[in-house]
C-alpha atoms as a PDB file:
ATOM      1  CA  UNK A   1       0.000   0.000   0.000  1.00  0.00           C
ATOM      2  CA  UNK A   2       1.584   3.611  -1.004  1.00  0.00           C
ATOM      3  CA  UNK A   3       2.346   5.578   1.795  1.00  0.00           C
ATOM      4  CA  UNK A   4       0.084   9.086   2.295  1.00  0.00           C
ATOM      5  CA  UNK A   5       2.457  11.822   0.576  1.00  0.00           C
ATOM      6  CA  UNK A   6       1.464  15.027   2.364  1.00  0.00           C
ATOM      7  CA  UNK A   7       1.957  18.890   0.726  1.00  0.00           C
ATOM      8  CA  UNK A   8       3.192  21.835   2.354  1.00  0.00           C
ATOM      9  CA  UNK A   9       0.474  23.838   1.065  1.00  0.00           C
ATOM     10  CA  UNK A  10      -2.392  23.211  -1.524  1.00  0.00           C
ATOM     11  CA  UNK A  11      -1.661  23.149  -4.853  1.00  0.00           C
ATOM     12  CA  UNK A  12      -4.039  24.176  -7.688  1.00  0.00           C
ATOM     13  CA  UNK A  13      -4.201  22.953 -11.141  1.00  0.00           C
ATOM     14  CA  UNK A  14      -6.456  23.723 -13.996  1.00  0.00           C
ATOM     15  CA  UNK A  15      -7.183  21.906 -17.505  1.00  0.00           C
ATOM     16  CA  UNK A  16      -8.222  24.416 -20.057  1.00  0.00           C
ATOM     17  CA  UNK A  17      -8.605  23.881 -23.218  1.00  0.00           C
ATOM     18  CA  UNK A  18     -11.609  24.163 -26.267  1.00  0.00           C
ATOM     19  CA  UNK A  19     -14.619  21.598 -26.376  1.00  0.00           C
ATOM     20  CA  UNK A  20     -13.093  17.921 -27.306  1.00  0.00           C
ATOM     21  CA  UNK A  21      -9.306  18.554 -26.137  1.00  0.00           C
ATOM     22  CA  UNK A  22      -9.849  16.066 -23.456  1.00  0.00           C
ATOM     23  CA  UNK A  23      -9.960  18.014 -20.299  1.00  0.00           C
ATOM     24  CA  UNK A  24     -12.119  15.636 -18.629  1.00  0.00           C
ATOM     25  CA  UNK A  25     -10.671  12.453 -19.161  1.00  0.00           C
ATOM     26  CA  UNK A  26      -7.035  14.155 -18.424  1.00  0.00           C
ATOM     27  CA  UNK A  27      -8.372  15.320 -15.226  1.00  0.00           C
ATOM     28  CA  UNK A  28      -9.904  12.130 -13.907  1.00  0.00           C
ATOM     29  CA  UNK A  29      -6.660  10.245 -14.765  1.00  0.00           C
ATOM     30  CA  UNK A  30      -4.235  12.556 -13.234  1.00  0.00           C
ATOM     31  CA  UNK A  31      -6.723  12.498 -10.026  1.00  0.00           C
ATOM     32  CA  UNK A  32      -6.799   8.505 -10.125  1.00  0.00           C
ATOM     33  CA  UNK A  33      -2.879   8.068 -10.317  1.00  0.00           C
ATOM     34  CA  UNK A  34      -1.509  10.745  -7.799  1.00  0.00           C
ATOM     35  CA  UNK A  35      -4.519   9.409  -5.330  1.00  0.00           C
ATOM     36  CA  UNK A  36      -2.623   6.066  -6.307  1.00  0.00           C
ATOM     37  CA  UNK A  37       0.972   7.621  -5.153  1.00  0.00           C
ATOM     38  CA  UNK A  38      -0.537   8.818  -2.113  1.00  0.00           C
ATOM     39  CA  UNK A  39      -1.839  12.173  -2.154  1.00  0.00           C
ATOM     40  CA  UNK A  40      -5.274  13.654  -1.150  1.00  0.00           C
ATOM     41  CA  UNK A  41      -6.392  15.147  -4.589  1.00  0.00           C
ATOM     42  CA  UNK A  42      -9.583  17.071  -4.964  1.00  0.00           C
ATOM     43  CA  UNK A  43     -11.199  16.224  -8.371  1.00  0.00           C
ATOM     44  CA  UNK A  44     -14.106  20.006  -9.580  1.00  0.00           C
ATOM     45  CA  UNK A  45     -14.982  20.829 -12.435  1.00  0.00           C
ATOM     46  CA  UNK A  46     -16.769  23.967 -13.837  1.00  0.00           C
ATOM     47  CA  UNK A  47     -19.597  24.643 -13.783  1.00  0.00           C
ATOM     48  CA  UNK A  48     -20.158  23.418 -10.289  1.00  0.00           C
ATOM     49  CA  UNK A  49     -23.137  22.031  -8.867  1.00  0.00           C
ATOM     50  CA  UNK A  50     -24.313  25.462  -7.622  1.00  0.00           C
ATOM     51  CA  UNK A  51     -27.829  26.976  -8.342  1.00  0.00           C
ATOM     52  CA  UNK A  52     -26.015  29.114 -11.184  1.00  0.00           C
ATOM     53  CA  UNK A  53     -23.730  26.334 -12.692  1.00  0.00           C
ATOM     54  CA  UNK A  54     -26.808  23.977 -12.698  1.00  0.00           C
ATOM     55  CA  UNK A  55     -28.669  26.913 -14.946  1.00  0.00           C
ATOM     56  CA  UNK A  56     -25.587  27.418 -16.807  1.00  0.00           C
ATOM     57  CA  UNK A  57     -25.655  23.655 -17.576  1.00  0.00           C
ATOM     58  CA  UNK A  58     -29.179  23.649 -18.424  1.00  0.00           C
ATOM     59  CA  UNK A  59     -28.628  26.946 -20.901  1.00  0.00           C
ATOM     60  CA  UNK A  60     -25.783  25.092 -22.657  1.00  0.00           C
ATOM     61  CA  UNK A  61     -27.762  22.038 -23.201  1.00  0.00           C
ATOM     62  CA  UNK A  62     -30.641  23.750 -24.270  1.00  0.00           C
ATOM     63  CA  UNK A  63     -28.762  26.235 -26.528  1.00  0.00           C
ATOM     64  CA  UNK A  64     -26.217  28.636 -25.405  1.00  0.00           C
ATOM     65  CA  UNK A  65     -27.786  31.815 -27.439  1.00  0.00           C
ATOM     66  CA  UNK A  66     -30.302  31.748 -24.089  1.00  0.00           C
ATOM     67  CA  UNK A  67     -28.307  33.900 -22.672  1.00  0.00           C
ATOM     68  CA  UNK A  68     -26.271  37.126 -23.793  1.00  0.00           C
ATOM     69  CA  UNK A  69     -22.675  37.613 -23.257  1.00  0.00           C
ATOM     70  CA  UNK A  70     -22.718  39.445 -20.227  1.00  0.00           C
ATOM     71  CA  UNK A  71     -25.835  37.397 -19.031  1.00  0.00           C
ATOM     72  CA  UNK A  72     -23.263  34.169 -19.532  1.00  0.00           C
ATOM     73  CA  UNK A  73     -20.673  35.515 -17.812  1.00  0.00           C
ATOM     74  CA  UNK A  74     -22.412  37.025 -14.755  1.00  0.00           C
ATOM     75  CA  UNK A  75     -23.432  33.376 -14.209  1.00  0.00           C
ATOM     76  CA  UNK A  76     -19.807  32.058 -14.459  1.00  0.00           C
ATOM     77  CA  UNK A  77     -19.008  34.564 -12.355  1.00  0.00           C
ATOM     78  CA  UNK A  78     -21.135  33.686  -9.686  1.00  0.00           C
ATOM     79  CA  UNK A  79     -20.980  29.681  -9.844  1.00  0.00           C
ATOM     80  CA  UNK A  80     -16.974  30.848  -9.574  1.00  0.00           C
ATOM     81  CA  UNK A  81     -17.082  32.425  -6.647  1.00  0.00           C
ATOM     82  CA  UNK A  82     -19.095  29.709  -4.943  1.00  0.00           C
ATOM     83  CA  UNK A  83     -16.316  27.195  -6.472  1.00  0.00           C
ATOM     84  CA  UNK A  84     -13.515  29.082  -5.000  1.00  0.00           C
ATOM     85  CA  UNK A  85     -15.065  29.787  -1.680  1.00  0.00           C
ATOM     86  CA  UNK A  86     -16.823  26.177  -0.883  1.00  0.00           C
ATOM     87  CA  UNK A  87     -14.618  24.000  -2.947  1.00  0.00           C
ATOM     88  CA  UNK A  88     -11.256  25.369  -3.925  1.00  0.00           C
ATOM     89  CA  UNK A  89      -9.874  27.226  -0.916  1.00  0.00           C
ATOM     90  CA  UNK A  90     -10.848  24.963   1.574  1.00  0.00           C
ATOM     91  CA  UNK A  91      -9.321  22.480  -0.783  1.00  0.00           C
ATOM     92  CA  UNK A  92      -6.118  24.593  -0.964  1.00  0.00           C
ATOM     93  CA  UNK A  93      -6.035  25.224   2.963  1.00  0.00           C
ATOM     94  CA  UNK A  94      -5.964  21.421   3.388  1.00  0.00           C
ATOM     95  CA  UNK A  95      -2.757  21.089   1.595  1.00  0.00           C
ATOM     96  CA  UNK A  96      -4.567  19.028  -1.151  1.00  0.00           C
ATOM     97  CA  UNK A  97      -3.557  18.181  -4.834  1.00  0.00           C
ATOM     98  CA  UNK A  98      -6.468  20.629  -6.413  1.00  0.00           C
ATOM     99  CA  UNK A  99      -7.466  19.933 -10.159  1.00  0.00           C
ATOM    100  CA  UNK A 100      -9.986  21.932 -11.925  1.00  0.00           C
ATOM    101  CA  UNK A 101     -11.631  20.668 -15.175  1.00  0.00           C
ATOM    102  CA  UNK A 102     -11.925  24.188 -16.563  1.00  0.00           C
ATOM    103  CA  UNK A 103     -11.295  27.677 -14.523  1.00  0.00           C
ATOM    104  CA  UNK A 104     -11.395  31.138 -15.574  1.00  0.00           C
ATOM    105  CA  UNK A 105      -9.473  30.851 -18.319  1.00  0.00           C
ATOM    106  CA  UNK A 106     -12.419  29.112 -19.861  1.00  0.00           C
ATOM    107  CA  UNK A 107     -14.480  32.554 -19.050  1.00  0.00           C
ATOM    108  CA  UNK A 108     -11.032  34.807 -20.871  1.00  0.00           C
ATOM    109  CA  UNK A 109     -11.604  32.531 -23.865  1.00  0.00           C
ATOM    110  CA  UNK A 110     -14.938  31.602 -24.134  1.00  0.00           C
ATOM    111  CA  UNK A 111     -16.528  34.200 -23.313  1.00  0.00           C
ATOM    112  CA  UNK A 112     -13.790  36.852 -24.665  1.00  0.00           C
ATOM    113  CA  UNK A 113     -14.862  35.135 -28.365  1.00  0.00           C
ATOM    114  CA  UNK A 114     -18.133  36.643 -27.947  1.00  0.00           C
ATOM    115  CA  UNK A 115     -17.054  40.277 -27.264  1.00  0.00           C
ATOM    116  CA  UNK A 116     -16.154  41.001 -23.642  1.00  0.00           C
ATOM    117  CA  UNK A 117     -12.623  42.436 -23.153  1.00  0.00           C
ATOM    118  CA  UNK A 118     -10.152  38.978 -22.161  1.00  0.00           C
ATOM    119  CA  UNK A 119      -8.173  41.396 -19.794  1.00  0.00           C
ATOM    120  CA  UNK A 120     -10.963  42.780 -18.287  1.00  0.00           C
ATOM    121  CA  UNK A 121     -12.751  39.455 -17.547  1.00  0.00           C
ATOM    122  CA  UNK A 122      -9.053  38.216 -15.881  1.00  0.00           C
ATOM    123  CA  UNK A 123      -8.918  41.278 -13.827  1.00  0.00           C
ATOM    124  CA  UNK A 124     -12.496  40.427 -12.513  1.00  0.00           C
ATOM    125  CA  UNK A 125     -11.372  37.036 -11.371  1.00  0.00           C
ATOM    126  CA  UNK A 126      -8.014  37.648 -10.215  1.00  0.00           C
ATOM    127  CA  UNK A 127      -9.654  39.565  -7.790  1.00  0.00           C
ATOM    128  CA  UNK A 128     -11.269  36.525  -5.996  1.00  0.00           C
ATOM    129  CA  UNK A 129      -9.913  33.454  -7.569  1.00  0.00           C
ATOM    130  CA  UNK A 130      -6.781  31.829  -6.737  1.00  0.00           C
ATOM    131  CA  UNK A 131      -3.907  31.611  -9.894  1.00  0.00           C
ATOM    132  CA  UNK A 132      -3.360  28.319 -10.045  1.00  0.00           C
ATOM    133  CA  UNK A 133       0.272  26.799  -9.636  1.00  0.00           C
ATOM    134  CA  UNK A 134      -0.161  25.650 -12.796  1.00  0.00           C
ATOM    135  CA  UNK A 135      -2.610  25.921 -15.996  1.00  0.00           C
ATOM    136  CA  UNK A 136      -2.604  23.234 -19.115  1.00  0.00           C
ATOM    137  CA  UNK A 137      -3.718  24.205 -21.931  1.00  0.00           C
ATOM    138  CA  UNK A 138      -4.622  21.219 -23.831  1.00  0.00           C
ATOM    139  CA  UNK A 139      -4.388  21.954 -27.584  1.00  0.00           C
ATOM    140  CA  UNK A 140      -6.129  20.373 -30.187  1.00  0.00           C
ATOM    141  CA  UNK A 141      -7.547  22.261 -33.793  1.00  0.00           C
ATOM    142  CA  UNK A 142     -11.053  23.249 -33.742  1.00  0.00           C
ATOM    143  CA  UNK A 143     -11.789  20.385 -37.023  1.00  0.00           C
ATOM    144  CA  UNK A 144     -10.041  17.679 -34.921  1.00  0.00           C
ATOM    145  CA  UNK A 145     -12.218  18.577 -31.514  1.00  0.00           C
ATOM    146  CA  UNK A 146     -15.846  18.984 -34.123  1.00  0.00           C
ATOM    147  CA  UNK A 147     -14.734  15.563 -35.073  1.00  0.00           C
ATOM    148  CA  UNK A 148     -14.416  13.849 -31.215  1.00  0.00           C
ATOM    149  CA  UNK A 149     -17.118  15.853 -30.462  1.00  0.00           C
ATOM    150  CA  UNK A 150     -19.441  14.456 -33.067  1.00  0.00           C
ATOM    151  CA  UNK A 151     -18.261  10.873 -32.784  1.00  0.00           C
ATOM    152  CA  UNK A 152     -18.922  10.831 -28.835  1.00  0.00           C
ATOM    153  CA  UNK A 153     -22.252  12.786 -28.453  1.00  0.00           C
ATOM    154  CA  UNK A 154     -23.588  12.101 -32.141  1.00  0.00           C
ATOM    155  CA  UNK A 155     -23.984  15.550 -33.549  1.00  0.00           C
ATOM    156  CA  UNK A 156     -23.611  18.365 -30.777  1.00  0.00           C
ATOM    157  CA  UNK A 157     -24.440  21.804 -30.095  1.00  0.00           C
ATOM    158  CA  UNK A 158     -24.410  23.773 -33.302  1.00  0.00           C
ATOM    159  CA  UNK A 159     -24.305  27.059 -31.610  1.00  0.00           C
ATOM    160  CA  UNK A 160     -21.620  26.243 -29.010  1.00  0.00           C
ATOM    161  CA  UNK A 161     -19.435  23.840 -30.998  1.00  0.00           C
ATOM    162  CA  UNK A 162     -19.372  25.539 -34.255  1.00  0.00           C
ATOM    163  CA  UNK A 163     -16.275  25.695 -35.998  1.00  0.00           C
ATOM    164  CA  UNK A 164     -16.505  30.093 -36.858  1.00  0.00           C
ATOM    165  CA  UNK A 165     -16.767  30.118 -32.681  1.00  0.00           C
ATOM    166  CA  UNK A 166     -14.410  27.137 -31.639  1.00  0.00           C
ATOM    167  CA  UNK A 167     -11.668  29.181 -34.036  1.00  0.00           C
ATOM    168  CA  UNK A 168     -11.784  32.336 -31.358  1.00  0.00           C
ATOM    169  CA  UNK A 169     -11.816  30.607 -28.343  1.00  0.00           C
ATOM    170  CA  UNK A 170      -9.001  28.521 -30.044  1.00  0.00           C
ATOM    171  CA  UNK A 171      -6.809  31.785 -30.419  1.00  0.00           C
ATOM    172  CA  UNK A 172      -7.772  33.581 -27.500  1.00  0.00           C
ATOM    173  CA  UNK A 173      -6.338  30.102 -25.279  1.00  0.00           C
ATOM    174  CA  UNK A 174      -3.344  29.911 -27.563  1.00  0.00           C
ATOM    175  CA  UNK A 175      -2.315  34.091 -26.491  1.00  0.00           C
ATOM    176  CA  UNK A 176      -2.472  32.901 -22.753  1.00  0.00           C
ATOM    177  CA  UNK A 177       1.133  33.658 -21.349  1.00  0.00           C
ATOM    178  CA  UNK A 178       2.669  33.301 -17.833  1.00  0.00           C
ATOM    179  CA  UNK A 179       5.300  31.383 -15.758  1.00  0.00           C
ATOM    180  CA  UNK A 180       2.204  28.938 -14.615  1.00  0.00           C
ATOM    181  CA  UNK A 181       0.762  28.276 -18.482  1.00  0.00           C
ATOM    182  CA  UNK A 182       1.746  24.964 -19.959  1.00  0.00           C
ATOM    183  CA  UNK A 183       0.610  24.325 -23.371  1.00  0.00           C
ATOM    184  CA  UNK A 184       0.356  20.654 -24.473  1.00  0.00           C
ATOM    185  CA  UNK A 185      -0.555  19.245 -27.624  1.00  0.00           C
ATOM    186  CA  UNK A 186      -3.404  17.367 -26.933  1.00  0.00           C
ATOM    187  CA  UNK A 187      -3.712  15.463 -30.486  1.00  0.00           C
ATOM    188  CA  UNK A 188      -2.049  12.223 -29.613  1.00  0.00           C
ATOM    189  CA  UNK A 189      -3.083   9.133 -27.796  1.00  0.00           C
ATOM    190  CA  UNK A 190      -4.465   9.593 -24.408  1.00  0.00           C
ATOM    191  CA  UNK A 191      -1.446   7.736 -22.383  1.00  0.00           C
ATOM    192  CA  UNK A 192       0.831  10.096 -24.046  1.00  0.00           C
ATOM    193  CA  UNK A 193      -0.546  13.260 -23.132  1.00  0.00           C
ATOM    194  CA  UNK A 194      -1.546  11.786 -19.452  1.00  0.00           C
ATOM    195  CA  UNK A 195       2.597  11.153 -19.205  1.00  0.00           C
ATOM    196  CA  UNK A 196       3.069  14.396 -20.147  1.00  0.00           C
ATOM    197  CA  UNK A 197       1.153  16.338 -18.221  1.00  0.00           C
ATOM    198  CA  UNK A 198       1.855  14.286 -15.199  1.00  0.00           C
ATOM    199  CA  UNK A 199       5.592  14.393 -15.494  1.00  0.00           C
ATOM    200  CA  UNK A 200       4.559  18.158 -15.284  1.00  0.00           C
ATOM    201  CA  UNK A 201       3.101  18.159 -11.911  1.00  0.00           C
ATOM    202  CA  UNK A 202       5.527  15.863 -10.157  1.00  0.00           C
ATOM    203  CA  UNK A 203       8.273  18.043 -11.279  1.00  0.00           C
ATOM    204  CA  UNK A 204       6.296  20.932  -9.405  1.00  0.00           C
ATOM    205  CA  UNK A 205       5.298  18.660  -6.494  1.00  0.00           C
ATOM    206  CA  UNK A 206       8.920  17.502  -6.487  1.00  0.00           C
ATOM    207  CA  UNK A 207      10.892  20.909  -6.638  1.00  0.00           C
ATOM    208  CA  UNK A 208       8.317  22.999  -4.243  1.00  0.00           C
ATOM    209  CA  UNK A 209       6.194  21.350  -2.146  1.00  0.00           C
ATOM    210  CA  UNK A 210       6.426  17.977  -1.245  1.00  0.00           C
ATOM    211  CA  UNK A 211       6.658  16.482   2.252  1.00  0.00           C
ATOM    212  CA  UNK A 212       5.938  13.035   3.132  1.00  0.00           C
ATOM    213  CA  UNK A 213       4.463  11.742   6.195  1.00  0.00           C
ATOM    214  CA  UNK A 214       8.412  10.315   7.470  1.00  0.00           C
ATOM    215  CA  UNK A 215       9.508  14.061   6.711  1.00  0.00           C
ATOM    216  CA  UNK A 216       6.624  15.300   8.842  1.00  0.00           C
ATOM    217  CA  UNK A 217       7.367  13.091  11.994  1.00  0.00           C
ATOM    218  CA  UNK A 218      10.668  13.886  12.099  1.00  0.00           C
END
């Protein structure tokens, strides 16, 4: 049985990335295998299970033209600050592995392809959210992600997945900069990717934080 492998302080990690890059799947494999190596990982997504991610969720189904641009994001906004305060700094202050199928750098792109100012919608959340230690941007072209998205749900949402749309979001993603971004081509087979991105993290686990339990008793 692995030994529990306990952090000095939380550590956050987000998978960003368009529609059909894999985010999901990445996440719940990196949460299965450092759980495996001992850590206490915290598995969220977004949107979260709050009143306004559970409309969100119900608008995207239904059609994402709903709701406005500013409508959208006011609901991001608010499911956001209910993921950060209930989920992801309590998370943090635990000293857990935190990883966070999308963030708000889904907001920057997503909702920055409709309009709304990217810097403006960073500054909004970088007031409240935490930066994550580190953010993967999982990149894939907007034809190859249509064509996962289409084989795995049979069709999809026109509105939301269309090509014109995936195309912004695409570039807006691909601008991100900053010591904590880590783009990843996302094309290849699943293993491949999961090796790379969790080579990634234990090299950040490794160098920063890291304390196991025979280091703690000590």
């Amino acid at each position: 049985m692995t030994s529990p492998r306990r952090l000095a302080r939380g550590v956050l990690v987000a998978l960003e990335g368009i529609d059909g890059a894999g985010k999901s799947t990445q996440a719940r494999r990196l949460a299965r295998l450092f759980a495996e190596q001992g850590y206490a990982v915290q598995l969220l997504r977004e949107p979260s299970d709050s009143p306004w991610g559970r409309r969100l969720r119900e608008s995207l189904q239904a059609g994402r033209r709903l709701l406005s641009p500013s409508q959208e994001l006011d609901l991001f906004m608010q499911d956001r600050r209910y993921h950060v305060a209930a989920q992801i700094r309590p998370a943090l202050a635990a000293c857990q592995l935190v990883l966070t199928d999308r963030y708000y750098f889904s907001s920057i792109a997503y909702q920055g392809a409709l309009g709304i100012d990217p810097e403006t919608i960073r500054q909004q959340n970088e007031a409240f959210a935490p930066v994550p230690d580190l953010v993967f941007l999982l990149l894939i072209s907007p034809e190859q992600a249509l064509a996962r998205i289409r084989a795995s749900r049979h069709g999809g949402n026109d509105s939301f997945e269309q090509e014109a749309y995936l195309r912004r979001v695409d570039a807006i993603f691909r601008a991100l900069q900053g010591p904590h971004v880590y783009p990843v081509v996302a094309d290849g087979p699943v293993e491949t990717v999961t090796s790379a991105l969790q080579r990634k993290i234990e090299e950040l686990l490794a160098a920063n934080v890291v304390l196991t339990a025979p280091d703690l008793a000590s």
